[in-house]
C-alpha atoms as a PDB file:
ATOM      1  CA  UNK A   1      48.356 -42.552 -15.199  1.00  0.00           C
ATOM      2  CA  UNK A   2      50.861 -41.750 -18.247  1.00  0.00           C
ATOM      3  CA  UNK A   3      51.952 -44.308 -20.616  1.00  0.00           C
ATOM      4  CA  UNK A   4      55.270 -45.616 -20.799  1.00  0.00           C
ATOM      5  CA  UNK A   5      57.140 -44.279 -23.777  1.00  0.00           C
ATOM      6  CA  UNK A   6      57.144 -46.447 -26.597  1.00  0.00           C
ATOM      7  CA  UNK A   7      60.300 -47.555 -26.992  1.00  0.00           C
ATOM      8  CA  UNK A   8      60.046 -48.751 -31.095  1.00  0.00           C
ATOM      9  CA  UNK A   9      59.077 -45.219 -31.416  1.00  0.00           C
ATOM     10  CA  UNK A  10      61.394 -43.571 -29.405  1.00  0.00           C
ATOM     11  CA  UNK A  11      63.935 -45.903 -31.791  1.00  0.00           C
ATOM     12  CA  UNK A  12      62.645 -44.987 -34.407  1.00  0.00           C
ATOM     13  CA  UNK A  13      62.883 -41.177 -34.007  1.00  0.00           C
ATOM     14  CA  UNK A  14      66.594 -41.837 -33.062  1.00  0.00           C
ATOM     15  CA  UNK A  15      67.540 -43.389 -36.215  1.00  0.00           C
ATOM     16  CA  UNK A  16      65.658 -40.890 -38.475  1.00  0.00           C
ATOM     17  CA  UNK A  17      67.633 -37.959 -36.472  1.00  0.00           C
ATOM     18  CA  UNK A  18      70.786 -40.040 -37.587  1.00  0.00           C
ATOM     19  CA  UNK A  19      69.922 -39.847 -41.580  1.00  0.00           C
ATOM     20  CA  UNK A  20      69.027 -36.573 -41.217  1.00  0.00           C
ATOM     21  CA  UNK A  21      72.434 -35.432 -39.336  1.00  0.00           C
ATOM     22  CA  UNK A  22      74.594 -37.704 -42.080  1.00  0.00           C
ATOM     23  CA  UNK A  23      72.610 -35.763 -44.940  1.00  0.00           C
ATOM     24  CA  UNK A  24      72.903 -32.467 -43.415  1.00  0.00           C
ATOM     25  CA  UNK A  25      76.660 -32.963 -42.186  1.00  0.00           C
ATOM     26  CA  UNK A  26      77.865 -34.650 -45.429  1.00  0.00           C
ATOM     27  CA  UNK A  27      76.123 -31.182 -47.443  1.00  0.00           C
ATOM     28  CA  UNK A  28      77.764 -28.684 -45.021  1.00  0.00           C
ATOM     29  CA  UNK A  29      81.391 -30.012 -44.402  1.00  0.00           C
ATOM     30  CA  UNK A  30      81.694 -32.577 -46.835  1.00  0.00           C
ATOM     31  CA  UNK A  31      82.173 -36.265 -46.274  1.00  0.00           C
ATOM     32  CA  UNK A  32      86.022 -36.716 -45.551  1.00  0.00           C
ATOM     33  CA  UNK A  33      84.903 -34.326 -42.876  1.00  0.00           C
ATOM     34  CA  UNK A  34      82.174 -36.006 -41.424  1.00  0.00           C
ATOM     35  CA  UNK A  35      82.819 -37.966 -38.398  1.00  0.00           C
ATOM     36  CA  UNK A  36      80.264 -40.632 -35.896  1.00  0.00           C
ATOM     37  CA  UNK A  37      81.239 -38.363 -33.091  1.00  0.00           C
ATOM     38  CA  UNK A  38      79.693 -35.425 -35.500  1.00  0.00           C
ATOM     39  CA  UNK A  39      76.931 -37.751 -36.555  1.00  0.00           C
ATOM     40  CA  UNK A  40      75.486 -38.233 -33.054  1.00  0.00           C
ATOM     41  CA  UNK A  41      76.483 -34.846 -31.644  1.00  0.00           C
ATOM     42  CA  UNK A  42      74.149 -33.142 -34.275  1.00  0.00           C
ATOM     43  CA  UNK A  43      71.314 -36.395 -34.116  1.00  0.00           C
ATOM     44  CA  UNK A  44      71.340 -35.587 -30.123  1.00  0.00           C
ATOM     45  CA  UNK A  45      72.264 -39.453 -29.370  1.00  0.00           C
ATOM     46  CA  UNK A  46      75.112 -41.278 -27.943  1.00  0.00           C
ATOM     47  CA  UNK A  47      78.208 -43.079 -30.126  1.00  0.00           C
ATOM     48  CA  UNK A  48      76.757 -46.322 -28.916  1.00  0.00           C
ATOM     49  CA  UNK A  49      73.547 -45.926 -30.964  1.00  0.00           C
ATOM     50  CA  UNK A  50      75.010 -45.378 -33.854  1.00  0.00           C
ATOM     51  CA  UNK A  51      77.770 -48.056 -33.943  1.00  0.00           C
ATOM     52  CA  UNK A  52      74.077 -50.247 -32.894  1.00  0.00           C
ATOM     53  CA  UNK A  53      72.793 -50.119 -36.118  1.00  0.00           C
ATOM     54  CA  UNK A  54      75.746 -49.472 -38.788  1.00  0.00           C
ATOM     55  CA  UNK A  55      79.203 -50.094 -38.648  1.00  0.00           C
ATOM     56  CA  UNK A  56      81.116 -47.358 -39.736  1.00  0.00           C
ATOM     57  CA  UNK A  57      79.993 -43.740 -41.293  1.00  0.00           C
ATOM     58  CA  UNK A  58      79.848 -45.358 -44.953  1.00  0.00           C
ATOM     59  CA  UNK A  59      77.151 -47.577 -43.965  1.00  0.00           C
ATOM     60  CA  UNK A  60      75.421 -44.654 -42.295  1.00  0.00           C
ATOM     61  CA  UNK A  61      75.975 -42.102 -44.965  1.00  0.00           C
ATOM     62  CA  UNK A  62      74.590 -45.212 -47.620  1.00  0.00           C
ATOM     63  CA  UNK A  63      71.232 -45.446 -45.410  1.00  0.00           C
ATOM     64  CA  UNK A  64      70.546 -41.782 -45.545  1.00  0.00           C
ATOM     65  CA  UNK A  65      70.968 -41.933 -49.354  1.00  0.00           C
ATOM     66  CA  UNK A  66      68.792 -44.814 -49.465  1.00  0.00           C
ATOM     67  CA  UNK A  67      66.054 -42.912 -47.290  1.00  0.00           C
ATOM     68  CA  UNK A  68      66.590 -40.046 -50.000  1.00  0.00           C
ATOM     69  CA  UNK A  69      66.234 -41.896 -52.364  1.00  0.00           C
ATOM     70  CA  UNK A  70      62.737 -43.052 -54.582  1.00  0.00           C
ATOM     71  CA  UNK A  71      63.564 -46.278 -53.917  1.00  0.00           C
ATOM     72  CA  UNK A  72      63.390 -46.527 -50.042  1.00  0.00           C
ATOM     73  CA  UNK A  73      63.738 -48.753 -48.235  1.00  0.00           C
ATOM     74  CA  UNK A  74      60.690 -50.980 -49.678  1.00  0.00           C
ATOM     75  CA  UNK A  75      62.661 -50.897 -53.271  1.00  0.00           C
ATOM     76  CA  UNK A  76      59.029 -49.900 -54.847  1.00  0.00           C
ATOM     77  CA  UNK A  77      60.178 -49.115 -58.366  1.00  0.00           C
ATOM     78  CA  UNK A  78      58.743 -48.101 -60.988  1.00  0.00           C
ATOM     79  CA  UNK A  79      58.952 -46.512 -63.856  1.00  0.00           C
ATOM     80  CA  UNK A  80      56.081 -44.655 -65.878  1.00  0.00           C
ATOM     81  CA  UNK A  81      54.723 -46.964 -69.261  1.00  0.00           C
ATOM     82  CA  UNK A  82      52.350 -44.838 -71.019  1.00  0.00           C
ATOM     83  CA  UNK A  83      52.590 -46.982 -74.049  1.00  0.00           C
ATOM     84  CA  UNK A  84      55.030 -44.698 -75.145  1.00  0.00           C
ATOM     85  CA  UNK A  85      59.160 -45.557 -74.557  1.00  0.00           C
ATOM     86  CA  UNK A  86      60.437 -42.342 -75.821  1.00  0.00           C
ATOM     87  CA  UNK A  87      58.203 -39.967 -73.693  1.00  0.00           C
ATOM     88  CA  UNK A  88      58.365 -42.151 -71.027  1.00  0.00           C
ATOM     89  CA  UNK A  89      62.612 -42.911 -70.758  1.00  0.00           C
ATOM     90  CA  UNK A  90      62.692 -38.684 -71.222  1.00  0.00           C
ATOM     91  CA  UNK A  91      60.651 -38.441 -68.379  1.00  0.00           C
ATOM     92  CA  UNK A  92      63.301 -40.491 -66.044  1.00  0.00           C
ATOM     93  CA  UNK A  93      65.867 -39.028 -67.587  1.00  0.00           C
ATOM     94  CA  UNK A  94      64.699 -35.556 -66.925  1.00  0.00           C
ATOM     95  CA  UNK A  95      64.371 -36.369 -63.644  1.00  0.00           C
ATOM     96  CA  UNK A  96      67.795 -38.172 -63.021  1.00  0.00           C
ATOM     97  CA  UNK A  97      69.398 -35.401 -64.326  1.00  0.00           C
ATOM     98  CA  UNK A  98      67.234 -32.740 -62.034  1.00  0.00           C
ATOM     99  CA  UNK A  99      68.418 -35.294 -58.845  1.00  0.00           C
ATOM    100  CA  UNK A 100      71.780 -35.488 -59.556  1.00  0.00           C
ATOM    101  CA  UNK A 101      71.894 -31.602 -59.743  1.00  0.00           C
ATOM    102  CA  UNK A 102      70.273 -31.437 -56.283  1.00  0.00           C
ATOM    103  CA  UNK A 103      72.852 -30.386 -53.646  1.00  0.00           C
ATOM    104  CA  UNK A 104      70.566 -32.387 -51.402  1.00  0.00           C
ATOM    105  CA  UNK A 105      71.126 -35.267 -53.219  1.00  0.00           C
ATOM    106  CA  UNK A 106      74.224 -34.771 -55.141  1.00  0.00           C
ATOM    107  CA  UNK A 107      76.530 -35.051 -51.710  1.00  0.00           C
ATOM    108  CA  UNK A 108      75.599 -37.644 -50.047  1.00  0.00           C
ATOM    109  CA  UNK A 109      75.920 -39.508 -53.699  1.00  0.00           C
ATOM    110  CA  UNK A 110      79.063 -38.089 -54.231  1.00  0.00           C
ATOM    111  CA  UNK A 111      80.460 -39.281 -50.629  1.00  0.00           C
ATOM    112  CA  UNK A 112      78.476 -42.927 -51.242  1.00  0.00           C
ATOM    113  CA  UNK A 113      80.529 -43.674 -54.757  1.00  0.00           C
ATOM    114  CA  UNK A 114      83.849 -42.250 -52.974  1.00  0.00           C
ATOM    115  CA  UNK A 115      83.215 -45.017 -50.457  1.00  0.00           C
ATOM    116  CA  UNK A 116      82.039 -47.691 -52.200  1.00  0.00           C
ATOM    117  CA  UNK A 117      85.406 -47.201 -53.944  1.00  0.00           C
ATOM    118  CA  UNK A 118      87.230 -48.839 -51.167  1.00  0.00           C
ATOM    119  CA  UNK A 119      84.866 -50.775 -49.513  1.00  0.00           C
ATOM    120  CA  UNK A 120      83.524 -54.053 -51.313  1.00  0.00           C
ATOM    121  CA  UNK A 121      80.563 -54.795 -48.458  1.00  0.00           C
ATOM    122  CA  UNK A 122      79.492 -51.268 -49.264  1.00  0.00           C
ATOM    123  CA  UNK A 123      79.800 -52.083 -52.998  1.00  0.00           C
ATOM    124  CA  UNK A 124      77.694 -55.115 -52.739  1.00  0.00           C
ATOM    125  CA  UNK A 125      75.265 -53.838 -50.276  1.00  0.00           C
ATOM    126  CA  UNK A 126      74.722 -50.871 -52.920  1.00  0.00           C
ATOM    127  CA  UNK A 127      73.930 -53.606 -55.646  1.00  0.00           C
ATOM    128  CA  UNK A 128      71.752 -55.630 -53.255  1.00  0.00           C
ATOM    129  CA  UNK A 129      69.760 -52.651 -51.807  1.00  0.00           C
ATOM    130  CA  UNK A 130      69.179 -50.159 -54.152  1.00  0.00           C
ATOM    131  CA  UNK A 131      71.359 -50.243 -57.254  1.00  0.00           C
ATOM    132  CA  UNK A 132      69.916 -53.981 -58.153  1.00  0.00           C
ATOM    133  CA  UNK A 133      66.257 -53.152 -58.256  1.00  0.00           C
ATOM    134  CA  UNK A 134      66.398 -49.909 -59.408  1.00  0.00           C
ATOM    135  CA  UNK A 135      67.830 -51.511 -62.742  1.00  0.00           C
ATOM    136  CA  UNK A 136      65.572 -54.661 -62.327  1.00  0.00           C
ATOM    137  CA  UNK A 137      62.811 -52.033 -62.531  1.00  0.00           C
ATOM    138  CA  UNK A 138      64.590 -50.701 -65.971  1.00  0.00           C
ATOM    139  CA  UNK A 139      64.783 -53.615 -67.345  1.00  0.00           C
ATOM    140  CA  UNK A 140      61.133 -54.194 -66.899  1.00  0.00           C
ATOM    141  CA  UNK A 141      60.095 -50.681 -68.660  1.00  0.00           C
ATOM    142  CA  UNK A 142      62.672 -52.065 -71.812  1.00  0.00           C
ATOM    143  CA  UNK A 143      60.872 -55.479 -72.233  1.00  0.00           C
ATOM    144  CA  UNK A 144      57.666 -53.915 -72.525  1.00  0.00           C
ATOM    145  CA  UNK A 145      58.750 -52.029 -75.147  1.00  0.00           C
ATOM    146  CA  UNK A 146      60.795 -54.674 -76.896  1.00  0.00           C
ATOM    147  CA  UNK A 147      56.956 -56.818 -76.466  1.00  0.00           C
ATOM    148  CA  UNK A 148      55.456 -53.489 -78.808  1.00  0.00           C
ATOM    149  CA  UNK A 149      58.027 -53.499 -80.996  1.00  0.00           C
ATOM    150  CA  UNK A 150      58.863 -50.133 -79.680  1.00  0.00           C
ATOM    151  CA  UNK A 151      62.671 -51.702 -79.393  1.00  0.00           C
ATOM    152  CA  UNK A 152      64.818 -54.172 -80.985  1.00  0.00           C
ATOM    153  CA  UNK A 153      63.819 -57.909 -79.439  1.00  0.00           C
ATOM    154  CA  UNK A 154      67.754 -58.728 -79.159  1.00  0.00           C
ATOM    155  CA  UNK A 155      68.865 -55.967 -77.296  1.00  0.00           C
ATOM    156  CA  UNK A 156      70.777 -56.616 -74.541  1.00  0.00           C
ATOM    157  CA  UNK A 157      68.991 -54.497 -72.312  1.00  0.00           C
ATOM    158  CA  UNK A 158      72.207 -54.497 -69.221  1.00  0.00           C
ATOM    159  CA  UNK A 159      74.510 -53.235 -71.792  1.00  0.00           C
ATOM    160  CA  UNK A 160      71.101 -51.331 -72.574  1.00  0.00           C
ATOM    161  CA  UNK A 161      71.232 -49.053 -69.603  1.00  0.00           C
ATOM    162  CA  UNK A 162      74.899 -48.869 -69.782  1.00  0.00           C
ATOM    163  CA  UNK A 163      74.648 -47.296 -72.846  1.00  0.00           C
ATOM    164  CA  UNK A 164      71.856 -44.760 -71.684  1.00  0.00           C
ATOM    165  CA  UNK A 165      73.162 -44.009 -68.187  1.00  0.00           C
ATOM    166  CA  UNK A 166      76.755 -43.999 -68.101  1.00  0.00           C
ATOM    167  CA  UNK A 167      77.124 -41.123 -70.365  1.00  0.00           C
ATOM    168  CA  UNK A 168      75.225 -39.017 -67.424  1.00  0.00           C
ATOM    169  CA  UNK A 169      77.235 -40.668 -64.859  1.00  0.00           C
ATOM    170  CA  UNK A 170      80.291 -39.657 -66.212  1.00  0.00           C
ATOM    171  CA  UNK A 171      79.349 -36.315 -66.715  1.00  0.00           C
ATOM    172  CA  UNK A 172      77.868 -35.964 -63.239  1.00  0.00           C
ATOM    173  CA  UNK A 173      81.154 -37.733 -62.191  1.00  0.00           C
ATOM    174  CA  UNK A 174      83.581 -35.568 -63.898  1.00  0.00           C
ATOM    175  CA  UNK A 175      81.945 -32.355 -63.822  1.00  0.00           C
ATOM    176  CA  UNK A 176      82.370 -32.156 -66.990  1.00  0.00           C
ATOM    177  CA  UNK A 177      79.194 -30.583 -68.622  1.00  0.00           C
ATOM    178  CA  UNK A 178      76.303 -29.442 -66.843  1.00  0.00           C
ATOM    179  CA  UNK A 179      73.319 -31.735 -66.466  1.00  0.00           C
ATOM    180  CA  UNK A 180      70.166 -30.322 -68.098  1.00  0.00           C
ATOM    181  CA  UNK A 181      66.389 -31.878 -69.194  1.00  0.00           C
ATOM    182  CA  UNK A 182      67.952 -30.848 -72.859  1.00  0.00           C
ATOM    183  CA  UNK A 183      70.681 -33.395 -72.264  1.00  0.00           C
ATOM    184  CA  UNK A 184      68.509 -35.888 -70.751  1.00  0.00           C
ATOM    185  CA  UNK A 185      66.216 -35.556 -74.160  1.00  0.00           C
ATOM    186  CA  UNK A 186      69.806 -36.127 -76.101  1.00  0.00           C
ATOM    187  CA  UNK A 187      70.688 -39.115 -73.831  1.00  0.00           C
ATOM    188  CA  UNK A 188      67.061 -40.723 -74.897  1.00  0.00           C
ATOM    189  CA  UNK A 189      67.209 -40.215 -78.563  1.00  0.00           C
ATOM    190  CA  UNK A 190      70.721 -41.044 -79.093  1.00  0.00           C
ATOM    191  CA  UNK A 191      69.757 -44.645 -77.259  1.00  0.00           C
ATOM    192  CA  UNK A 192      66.320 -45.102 -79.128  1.00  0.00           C
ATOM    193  CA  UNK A 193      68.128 -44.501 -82.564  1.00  0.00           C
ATOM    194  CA  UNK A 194      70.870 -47.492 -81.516  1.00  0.00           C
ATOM    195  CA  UNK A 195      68.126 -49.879 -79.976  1.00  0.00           C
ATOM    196  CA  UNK A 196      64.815 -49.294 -82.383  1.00  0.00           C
ATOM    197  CA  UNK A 197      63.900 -52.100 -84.325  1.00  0.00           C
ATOM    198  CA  UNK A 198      65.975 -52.200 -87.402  1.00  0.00           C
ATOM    199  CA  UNK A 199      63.663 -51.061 -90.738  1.00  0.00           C
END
């Protein structure tokens, strides 16, 4: 006799469809564009399951970043400590920069910041969710090198990051400059020479 279908599974399958139709739809048509009714035509589900699970396409288009994302949903974090900060910081850079240039990725970021704009619960589920441990995870990589010596001991390390990442945000933002592993190495020297321990 067959088995009933699993319904957890059968859920499960549904909402994956859904991140996968925000990422794709967001990418083709871009996200003013986008619609729920577009969402679940292209997922193969109904309105109904969609508006089960998130309430409104920002929410929707923030999950299928978050799936995209290194971070995931378990917020595993981490970043690489060889012992050495410098190698280690050009690393993430190098690799921020490559994401960011990632059509893949770079849309459904673009449409996420454009919504989180206007919409505070957004905002704050972005710090809760992804934005907040990504940084926590930061943070940790920066006091292990402030406990070598490897930085300055009073370094505020949130206006830290600031420093290091907002530079690539803006340019990423603005369009202004294209984002390359040589300007990730820039990025990384530029902070290490304003945080390393004074002589």
């Amino acid at each position: 006799m067959p088995k009933d279908p699993d319904p957890a599974r059968r859920s499960e399958r549904s909402r994956q469809a859904i991140l996968e139709a925000a990422r794709e739809l967001v990418s083709e048509v871009g996200y003013a564009r986008v619609s729920i009714e577009a969402i679940a035509a292209r997922a193969g589900v109904g309105k109904q399951t969609i508006y089960r699970w998130w309430r409104g396409k920002g929410a929707v288009v923030f999950d299928a970043f978050l799936a995209l994302s290194e971070a995931g949903e378990s917020g595993g974090v981490t970043l690489p400590d060889t012992g050495d900060i410098e190698a280690d910081l050009k690393t993430v850079m190098r690799a921020t920069v490559a994401e960011f240039a990632d059509p893949a990725f770079e849309a459904p970021i673009r449409a996420l910041n454009m919504e989180i704009v206007s919409d505070p619960e957004l905002a704050a589920q972005y710090r809760e969710r992804l934005a907040g441990p990504v940084d926590e995870a930061k943070k940790a990589r920066l006091r292990s090198a402030q406990r070598v010596g490897q930085l300055a001991a009073d370094v505020d390390l949130d206006l830290a990051l600031e420093l290091l990442y907002a530079p690539l945000y803006q340019r990423w933002l603005q369009r202004s400059g294209p984002l390359t592993p040589a300007y990730a190495d820039a990025l990384v020297d530029l902070f290490l020479k304003a945080t390393r321990p004074s002589a």
